[in-house]
C-alpha atoms as a PDB file:
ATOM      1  CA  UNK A   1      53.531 107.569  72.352  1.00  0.00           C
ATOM      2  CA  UNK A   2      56.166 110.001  71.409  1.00  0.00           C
ATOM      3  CA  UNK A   3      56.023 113.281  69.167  1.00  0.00           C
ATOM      4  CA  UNK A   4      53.690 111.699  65.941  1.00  0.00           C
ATOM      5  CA  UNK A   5      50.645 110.667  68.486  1.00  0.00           C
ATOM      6  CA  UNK A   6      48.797 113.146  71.332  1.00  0.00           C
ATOM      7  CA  UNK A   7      46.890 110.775  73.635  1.00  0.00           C
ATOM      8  CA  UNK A   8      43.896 111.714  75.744  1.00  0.00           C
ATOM      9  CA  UNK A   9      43.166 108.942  78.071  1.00  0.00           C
ATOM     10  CA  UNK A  10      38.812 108.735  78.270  1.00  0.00           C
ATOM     11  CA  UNK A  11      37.619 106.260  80.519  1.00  0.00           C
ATOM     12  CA  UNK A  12      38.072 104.453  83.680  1.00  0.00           C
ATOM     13  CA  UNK A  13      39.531 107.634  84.908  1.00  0.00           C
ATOM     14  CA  UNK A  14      38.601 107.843  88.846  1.00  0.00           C
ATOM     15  CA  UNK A  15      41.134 108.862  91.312  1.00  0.00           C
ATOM     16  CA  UNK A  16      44.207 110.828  91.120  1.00  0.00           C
ATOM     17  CA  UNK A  17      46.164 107.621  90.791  1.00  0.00           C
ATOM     18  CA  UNK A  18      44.815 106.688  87.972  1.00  0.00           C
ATOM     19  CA  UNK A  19      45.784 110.333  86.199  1.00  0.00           C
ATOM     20  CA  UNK A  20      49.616 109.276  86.830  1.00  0.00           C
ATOM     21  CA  UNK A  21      48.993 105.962  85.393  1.00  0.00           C
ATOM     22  CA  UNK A  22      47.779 106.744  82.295  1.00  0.00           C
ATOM     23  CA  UNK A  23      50.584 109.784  81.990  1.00  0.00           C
ATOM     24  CA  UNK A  24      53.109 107.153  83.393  1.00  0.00           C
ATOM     25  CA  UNK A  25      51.857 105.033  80.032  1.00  0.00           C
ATOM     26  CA  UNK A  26      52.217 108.146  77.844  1.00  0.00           C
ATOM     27  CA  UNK A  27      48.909 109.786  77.586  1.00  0.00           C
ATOM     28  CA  UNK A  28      48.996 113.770  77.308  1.00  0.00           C
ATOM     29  CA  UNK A  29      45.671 114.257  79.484  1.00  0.00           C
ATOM     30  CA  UNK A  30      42.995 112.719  81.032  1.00  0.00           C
ATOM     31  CA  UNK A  31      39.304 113.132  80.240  1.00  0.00           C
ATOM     32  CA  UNK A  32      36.974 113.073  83.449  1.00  0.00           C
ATOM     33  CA  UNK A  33      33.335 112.485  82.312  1.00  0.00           C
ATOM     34  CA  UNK A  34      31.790 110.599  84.675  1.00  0.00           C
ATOM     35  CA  UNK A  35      33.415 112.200  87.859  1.00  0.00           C
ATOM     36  CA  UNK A  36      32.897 115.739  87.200  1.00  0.00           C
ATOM     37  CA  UNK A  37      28.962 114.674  86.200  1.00  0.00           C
ATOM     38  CA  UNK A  38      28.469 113.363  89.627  1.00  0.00           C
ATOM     39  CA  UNK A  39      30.123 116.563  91.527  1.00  0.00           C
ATOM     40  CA  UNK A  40      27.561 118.397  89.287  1.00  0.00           C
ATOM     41  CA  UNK A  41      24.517 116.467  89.901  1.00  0.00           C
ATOM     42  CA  UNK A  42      25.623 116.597  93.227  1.00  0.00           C
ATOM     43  CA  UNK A  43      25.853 120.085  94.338  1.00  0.00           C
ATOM     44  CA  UNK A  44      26.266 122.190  90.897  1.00  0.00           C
ATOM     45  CA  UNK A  45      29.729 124.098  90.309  1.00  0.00           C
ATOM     46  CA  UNK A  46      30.450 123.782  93.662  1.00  0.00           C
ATOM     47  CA  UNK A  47      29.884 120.242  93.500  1.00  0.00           C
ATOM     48  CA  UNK A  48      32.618 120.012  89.902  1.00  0.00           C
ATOM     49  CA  UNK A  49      34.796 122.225  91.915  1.00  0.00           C
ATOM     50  CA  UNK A  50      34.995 119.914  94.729  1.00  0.00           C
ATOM     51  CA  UNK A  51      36.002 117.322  92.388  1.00  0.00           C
ATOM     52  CA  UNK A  52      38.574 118.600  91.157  1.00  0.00           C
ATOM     53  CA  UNK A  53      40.442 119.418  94.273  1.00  0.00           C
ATOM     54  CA  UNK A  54      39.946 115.855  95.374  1.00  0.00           C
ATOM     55  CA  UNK A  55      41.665 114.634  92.466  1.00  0.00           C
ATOM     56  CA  UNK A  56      44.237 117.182  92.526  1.00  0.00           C
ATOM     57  CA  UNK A  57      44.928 116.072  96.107  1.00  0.00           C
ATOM     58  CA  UNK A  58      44.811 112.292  95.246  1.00  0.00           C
ATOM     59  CA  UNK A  59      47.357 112.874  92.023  1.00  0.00           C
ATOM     60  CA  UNK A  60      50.057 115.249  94.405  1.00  0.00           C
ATOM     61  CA  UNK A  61      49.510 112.106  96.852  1.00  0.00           C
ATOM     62  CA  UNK A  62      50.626 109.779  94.165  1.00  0.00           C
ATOM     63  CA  UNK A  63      53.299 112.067  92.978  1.00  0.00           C
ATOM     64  CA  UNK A  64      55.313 112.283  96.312  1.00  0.00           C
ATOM     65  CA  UNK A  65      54.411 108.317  96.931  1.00  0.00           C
ATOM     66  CA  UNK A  66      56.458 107.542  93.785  1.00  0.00           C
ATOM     67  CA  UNK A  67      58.623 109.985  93.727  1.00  0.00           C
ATOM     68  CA  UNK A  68      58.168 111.834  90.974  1.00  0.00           C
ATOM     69  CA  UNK A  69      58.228 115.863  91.135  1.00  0.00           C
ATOM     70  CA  UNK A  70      56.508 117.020  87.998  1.00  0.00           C
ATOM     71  CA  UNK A  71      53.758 115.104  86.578  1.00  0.00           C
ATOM     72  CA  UNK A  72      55.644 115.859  82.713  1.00  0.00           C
ATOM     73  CA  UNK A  73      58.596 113.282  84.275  1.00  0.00           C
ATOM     74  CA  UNK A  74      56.033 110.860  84.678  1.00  0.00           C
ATOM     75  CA  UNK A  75      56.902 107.550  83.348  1.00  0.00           C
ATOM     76  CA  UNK A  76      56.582 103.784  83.471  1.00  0.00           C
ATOM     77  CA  UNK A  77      59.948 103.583  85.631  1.00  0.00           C
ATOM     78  CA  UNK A  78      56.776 104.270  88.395  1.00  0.00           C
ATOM     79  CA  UNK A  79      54.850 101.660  87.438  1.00  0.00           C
ATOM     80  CA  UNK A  80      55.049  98.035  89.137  1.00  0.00           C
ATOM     81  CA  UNK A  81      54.154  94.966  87.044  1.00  0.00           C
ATOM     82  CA  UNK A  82      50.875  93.539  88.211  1.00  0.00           C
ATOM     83  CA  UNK A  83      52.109  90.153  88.594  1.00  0.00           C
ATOM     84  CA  UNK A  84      55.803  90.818  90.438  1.00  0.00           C
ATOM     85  CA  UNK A  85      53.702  93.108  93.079  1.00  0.00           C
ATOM     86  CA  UNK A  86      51.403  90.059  93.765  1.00  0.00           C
ATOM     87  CA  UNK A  87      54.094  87.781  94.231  1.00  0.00           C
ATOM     88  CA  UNK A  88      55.757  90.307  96.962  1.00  0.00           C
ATOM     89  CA  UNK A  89      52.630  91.010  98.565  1.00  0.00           C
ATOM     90  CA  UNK A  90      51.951  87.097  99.258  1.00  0.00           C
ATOM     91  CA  UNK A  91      55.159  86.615 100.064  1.00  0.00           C
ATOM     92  CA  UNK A  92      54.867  89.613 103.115  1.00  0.00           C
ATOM     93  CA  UNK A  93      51.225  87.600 103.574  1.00  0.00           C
ATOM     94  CA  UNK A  94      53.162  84.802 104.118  1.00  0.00           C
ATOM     95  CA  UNK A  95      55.262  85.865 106.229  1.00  0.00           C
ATOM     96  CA  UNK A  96      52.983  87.722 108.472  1.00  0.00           C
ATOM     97  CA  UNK A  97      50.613  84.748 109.177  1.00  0.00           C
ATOM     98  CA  UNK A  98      54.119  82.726 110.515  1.00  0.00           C
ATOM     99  CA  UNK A  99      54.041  82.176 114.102  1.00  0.00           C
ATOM    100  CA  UNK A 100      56.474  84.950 115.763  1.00  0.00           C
ATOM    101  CA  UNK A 101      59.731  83.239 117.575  1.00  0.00           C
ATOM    102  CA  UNK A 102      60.081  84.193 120.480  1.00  0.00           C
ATOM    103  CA  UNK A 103      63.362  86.228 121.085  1.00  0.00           C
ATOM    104  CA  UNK A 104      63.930  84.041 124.743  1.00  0.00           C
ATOM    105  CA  UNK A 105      62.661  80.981 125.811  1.00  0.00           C
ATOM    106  CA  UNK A 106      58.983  81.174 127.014  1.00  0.00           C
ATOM    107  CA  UNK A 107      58.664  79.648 130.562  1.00  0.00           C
ATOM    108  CA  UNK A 108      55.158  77.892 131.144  1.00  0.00           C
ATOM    109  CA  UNK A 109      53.266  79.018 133.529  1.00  0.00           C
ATOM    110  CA  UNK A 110      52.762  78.090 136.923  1.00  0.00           C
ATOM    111  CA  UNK A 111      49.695  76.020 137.481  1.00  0.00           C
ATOM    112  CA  UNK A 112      47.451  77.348 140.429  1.00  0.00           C
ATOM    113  CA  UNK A 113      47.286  74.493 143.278  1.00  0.00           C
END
């Protein structure tokens, strides 16, 4: 968003993943409502703690998946359009329900008299 805007991202936040998404798209923080509430209704502090190191764990999973180091370098060079990653993944579908060739030929096999 640049210098003029600060961005907080509030809503649909639920995994690590989607904390680099929404700092890949330029927000300055995420806000995590609903997924602190359940580690709290869940088992108190401990329970928000818990949380928290989840999604720490998910978002330095993301990180090293895409490459990126620092989550301040984060940008939409990691992001995939929706559409081109659908066509790739049905075209490894595709592929992978093709009938494997056989590297030699296959010799039938010998009927039992």
């Amino acid at each position: 968003m640049g210098d003029d805007i600060t961005l907080f991202m509030d809503g649909g936040v639920r995994s690590g993943l989607d904390v680099l998404k929404a700092l890949a798209l330029g927000a300055k923080a995420c806000l995590l409502g609903r997924a602190w509430a359940y580690g709290v209704a869940a088992r108190g502090e401990a329970g928000v703690s818990h949380v928290l190191e989840i999604m720490k764990g998910e978002l330095a999973t993301a990180l090293a998946l895409t490459g990126c180091t620092d989550v301040r370098k984060a940008s939409r060079d990691l992001l995939v359009e929706t559409s081109a990653a659908l066509a790739d993944l049905a075209q490894v579908q595709a592929a992978k329900s093709r009938p494997a060739r056989p590297s030699r030929p296959v010799k039938p096999p010998i009927a039992a008299e």
